[in-house]
Protein backbone atom coordinates (compact mmCIF):
# COMPACT_ATOMS: atom_id res chain seq x y z
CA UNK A 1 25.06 1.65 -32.52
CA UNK A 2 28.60 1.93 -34.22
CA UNK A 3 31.29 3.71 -32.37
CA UNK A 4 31.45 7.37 -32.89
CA UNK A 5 27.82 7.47 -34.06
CA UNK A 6 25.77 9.63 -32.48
CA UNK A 7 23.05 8.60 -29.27
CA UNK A 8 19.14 8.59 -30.38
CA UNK A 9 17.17 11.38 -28.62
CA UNK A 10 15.32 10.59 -26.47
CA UNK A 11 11.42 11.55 -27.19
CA UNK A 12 10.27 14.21 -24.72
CA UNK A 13 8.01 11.52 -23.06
CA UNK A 14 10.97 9.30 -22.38
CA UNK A 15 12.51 12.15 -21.15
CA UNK A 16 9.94 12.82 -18.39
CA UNK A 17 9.95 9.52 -17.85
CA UNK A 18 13.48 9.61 -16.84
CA UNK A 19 13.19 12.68 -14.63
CA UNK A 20 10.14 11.55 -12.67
CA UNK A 21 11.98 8.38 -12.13
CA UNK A 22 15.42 10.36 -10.43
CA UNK A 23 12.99 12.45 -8.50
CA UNK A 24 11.37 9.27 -7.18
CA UNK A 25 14.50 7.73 -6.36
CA UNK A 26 15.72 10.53 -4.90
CA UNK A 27 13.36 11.41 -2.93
CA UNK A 28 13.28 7.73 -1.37
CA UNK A 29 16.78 8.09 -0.52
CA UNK A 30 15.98 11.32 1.39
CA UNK A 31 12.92 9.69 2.94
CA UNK A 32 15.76 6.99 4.04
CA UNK A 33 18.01 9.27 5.49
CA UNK A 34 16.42 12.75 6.70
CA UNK A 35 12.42 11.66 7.09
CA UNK A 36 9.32 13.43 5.09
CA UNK A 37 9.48 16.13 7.33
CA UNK A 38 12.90 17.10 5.66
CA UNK A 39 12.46 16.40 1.87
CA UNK A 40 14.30 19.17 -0.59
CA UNK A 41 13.61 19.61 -3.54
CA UNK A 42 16.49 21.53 -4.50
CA UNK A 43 18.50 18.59 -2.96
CA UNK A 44 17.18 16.40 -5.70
CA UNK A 45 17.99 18.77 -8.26
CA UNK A 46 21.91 19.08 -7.04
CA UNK A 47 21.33 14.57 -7.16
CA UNK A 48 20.59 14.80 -10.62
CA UNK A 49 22.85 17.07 -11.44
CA UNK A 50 20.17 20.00 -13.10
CA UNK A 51 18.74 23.33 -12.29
CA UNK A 52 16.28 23.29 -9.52
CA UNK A 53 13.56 24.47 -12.36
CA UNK A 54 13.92 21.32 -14.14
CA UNK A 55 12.50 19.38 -11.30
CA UNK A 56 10.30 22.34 -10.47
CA UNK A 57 8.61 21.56 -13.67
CA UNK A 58 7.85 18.15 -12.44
CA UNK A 59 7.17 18.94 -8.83
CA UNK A 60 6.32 22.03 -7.21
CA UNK A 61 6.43 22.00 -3.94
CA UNK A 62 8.07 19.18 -1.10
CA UNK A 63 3.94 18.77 -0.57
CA UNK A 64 3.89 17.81 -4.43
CA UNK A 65 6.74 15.89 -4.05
CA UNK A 66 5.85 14.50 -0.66
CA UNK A 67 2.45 13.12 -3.07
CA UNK A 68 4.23 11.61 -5.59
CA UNK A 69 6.03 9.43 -3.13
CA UNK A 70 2.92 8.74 -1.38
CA UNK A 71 1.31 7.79 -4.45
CA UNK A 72 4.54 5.90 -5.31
CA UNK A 73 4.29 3.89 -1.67
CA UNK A 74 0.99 2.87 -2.18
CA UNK A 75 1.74 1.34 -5.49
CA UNK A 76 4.63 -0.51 -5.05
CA UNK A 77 3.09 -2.61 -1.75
CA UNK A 78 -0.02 -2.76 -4.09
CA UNK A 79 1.85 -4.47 -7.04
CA UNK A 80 3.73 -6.53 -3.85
CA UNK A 81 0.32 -7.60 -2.96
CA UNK A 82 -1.03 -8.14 -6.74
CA UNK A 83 2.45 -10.53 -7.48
CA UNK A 84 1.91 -12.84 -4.75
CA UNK A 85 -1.24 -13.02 -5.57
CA UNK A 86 -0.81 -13.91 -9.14
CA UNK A 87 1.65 -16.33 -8.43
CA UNK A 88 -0.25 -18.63 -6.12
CA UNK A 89 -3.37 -18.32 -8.80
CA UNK A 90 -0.64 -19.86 -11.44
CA UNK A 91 0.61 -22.29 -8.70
CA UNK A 92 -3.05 -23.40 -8.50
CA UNK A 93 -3.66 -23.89 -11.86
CA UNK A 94 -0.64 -26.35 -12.32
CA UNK A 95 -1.46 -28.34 -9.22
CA UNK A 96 -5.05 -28.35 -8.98
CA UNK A 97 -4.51 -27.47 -5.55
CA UNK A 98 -6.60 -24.49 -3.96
CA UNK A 99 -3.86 -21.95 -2.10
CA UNK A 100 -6.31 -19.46 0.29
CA UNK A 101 -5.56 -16.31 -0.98
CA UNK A 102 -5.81 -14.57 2.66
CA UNK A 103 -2.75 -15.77 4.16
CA UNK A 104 -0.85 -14.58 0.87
CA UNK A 105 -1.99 -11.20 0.87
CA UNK A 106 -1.47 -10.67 4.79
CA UNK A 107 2.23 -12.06 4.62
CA UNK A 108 3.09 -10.06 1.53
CA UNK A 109 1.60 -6.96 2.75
CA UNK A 110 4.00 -7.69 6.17
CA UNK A 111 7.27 -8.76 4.28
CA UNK A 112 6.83 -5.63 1.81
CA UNK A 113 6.81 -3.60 5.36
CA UNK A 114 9.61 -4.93 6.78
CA UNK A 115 11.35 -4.62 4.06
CA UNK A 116 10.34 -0.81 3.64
CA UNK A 117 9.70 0.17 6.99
CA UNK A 118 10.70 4.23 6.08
CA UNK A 119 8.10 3.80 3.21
CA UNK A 120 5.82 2.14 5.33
CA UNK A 121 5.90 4.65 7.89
CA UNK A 122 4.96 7.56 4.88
CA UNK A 123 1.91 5.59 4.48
CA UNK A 124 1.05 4.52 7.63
CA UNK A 125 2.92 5.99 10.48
CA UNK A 126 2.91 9.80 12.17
CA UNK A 127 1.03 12.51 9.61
CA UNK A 128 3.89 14.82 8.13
CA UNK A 129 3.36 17.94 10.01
CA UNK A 130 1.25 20.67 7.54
CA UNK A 131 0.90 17.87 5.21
CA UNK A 132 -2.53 16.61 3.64
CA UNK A 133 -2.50 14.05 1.02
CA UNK A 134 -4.87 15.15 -1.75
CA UNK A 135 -7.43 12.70 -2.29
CA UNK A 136 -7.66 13.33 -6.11
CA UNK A 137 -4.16 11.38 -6.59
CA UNK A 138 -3.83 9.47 -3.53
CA UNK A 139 -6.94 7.96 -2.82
CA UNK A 140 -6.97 5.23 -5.60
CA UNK A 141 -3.14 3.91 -5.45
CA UNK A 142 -3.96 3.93 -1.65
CA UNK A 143 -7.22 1.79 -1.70
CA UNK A 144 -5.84 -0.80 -3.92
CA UNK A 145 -4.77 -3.45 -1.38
CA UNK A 146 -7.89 -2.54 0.92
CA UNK A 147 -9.84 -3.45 -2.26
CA UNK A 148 -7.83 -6.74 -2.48
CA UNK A 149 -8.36 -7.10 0.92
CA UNK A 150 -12.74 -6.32 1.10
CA UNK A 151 -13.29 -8.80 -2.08
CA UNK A 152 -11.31 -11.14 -0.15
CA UNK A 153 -13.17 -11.51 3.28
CA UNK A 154 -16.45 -9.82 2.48
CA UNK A 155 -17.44 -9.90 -1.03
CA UNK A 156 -15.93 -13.60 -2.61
CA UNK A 157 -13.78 -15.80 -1.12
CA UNK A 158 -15.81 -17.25 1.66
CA UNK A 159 -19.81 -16.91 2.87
CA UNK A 160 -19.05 -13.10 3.03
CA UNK A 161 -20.98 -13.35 6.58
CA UNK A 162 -18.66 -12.66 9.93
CA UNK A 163 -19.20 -15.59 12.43
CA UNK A 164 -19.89 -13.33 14.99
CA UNK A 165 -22.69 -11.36 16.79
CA UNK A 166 -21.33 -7.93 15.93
CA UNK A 167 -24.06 -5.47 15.34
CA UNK A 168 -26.06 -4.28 12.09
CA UNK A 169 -24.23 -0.91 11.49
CA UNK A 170 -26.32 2.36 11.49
CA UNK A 171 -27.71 4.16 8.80
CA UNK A 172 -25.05 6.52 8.32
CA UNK A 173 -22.65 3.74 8.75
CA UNK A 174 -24.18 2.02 6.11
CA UNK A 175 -24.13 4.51 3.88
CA UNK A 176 -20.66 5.16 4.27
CA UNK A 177 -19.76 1.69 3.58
CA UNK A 178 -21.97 1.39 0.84
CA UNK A 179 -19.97 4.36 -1.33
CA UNK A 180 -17.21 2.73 -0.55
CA UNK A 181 -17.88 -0.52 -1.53
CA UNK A 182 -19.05 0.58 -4.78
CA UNK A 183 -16.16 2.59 -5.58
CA UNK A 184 -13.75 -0.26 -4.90
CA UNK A 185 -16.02 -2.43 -6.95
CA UNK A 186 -16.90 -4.79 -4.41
CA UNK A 187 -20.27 -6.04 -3.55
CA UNK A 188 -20.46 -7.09 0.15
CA UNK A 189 -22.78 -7.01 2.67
CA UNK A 190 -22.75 -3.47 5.38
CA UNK A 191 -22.25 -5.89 8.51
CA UNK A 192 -19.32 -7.89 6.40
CA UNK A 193 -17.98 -4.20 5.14
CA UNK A 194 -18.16 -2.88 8.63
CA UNK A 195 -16.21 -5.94 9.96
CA UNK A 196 -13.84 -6.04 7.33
CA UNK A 197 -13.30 -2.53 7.98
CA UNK A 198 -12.48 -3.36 11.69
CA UNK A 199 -10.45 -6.28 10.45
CA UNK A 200 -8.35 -4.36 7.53
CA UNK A 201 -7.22 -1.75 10.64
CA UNK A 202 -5.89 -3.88 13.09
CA UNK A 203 -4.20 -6.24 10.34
CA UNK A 204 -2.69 -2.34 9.36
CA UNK A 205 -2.23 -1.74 13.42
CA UNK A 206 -0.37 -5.38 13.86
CA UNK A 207 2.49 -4.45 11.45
CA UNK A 208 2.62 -1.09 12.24
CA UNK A 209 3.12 -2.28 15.79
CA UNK A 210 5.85 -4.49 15.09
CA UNK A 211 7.29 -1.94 12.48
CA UNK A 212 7.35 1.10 14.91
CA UNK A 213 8.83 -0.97 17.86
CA UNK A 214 5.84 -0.76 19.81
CA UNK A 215 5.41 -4.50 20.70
CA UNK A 216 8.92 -4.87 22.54
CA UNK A 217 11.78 -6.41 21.33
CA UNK A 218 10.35 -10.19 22.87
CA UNK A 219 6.93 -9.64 20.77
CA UNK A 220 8.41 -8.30 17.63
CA UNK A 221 10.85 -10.99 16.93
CA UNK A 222 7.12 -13.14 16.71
CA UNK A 223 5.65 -10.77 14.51
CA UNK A 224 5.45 -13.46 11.82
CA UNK A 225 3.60 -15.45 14.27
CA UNK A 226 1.17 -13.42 15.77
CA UNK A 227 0.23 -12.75 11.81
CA UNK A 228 -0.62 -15.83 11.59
CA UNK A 229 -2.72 -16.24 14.39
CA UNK A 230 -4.69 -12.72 12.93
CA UNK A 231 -4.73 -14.75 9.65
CA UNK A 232 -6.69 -17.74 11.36
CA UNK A 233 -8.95 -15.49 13.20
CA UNK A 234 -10.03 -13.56 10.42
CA UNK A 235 -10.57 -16.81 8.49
CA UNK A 236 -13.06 -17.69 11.00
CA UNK A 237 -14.75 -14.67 11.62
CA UNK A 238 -15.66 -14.61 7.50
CA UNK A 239 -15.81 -17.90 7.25
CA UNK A 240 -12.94 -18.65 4.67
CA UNK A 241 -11.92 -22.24 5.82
């Protein structure tokens, strides 16, 4: 573009574009700095400089808002998770070497939390007072890495059988798992969906453990470790080794 000339406009869907991405950035900064309980939306307006009805068209409410970070959260550690994976399936290929893709998923879900512990805490910490996500636009961003996680130690990677004398799960239990198995697109067994279930929460109640302070300052500086030690008894549990 020569000097003096005048700027392209932008198209109205690079325009929204450009809006949603402020109020997204925004609103992590706030997150940051005054919590989800706190989040203005009239504060983001005064950030990027417009009329409050500008965002308004965009986002509501701070409970719309509070979604579209939510949404957001879950994405970002998902794409996290989807990277490392990628890369050590094109680290594979070159070497010939087989990299188990548990311990890759597990770290990066960890690293991406404590690098984002405010985000992670949206996602996984204290429910925001008054606040319900709605499942509509949360539900599929936020069952991406459990997804990753299922086809991993129940439905692929290994015999898909826990090494264990855990239970048959009831009827109603079964059931349950069974919908949700199907949605993610996994095909697993209900004993290995029920255990993976157990499995997938106390992987989520490790970090948040570490993240939220809860483990002492001794324990958390080993939070790396006792990952790892998760990592090798979920390996044997599903048989992955």
């Amino acid at each position: 573009m020569t000097p003096g000339s005048p700027r392209p406009r932008r198209t109205h869907a690079q325009a929204r574009a450009e809006m949603r991405e402020g109020i997204l950035r925004l609103g992590r900064e706030q997150l940051e700095t005054r919590g989800a309980a706190a989040l203005s939306v009239r504060e983001i307006a005064r950030g990027l400089g417009v009329a409050s009805s500008a965002v308004y068209r965009h986002v509501s409410s701070r409970e719309e808002l509070l979604t579209l970070l939510v949404a957001d959260t879950y994405t970002d550690l998902a794409d996290r998770v989807d990277a490392a994976l990628a890369d050590i399936a094109d680290s594979s290929g070159n070497t010939g070497n087989t990299t188990p893709p548990l311990p890759t998923m597990a770290h990066a879900v960890r690293g991406w939390a404590v690098a984002n512990p405010t985000r992670w805490a949206l996602i996984y910490g204290t429910p925001v007072p008054g606040y319900a996500a709605p499942a509509d636009t949360t539900t599929m961003p936020g069952t991406r890495v459990m997804g990753v996680f299922l086809g991993i130690v129940a439905g692929g990677a290994g015999s898909g059988t826990p090494q264990d004398d855990s239970p048959s799960p009831s009827p109603e239990l079964t059931q349950v798992l069974a919908e949700g198995t199907e949605e993610l697109g996994v095909v697993a067994s209900p004993r290995a969906s029920a255990d993976a279930v157990l499995a997938w929460s106390s992987l989520i109640g490790l970090i948040s453990a570490e993240i939220f302070g809860q483990l002492g300052p001794e324990l958390a500086a080993l939070g790396g470790e006792l990952l790892d030690r998760w990592i090798a008894d979920t390996t044997r549990r599903f048989g992955l080794g």
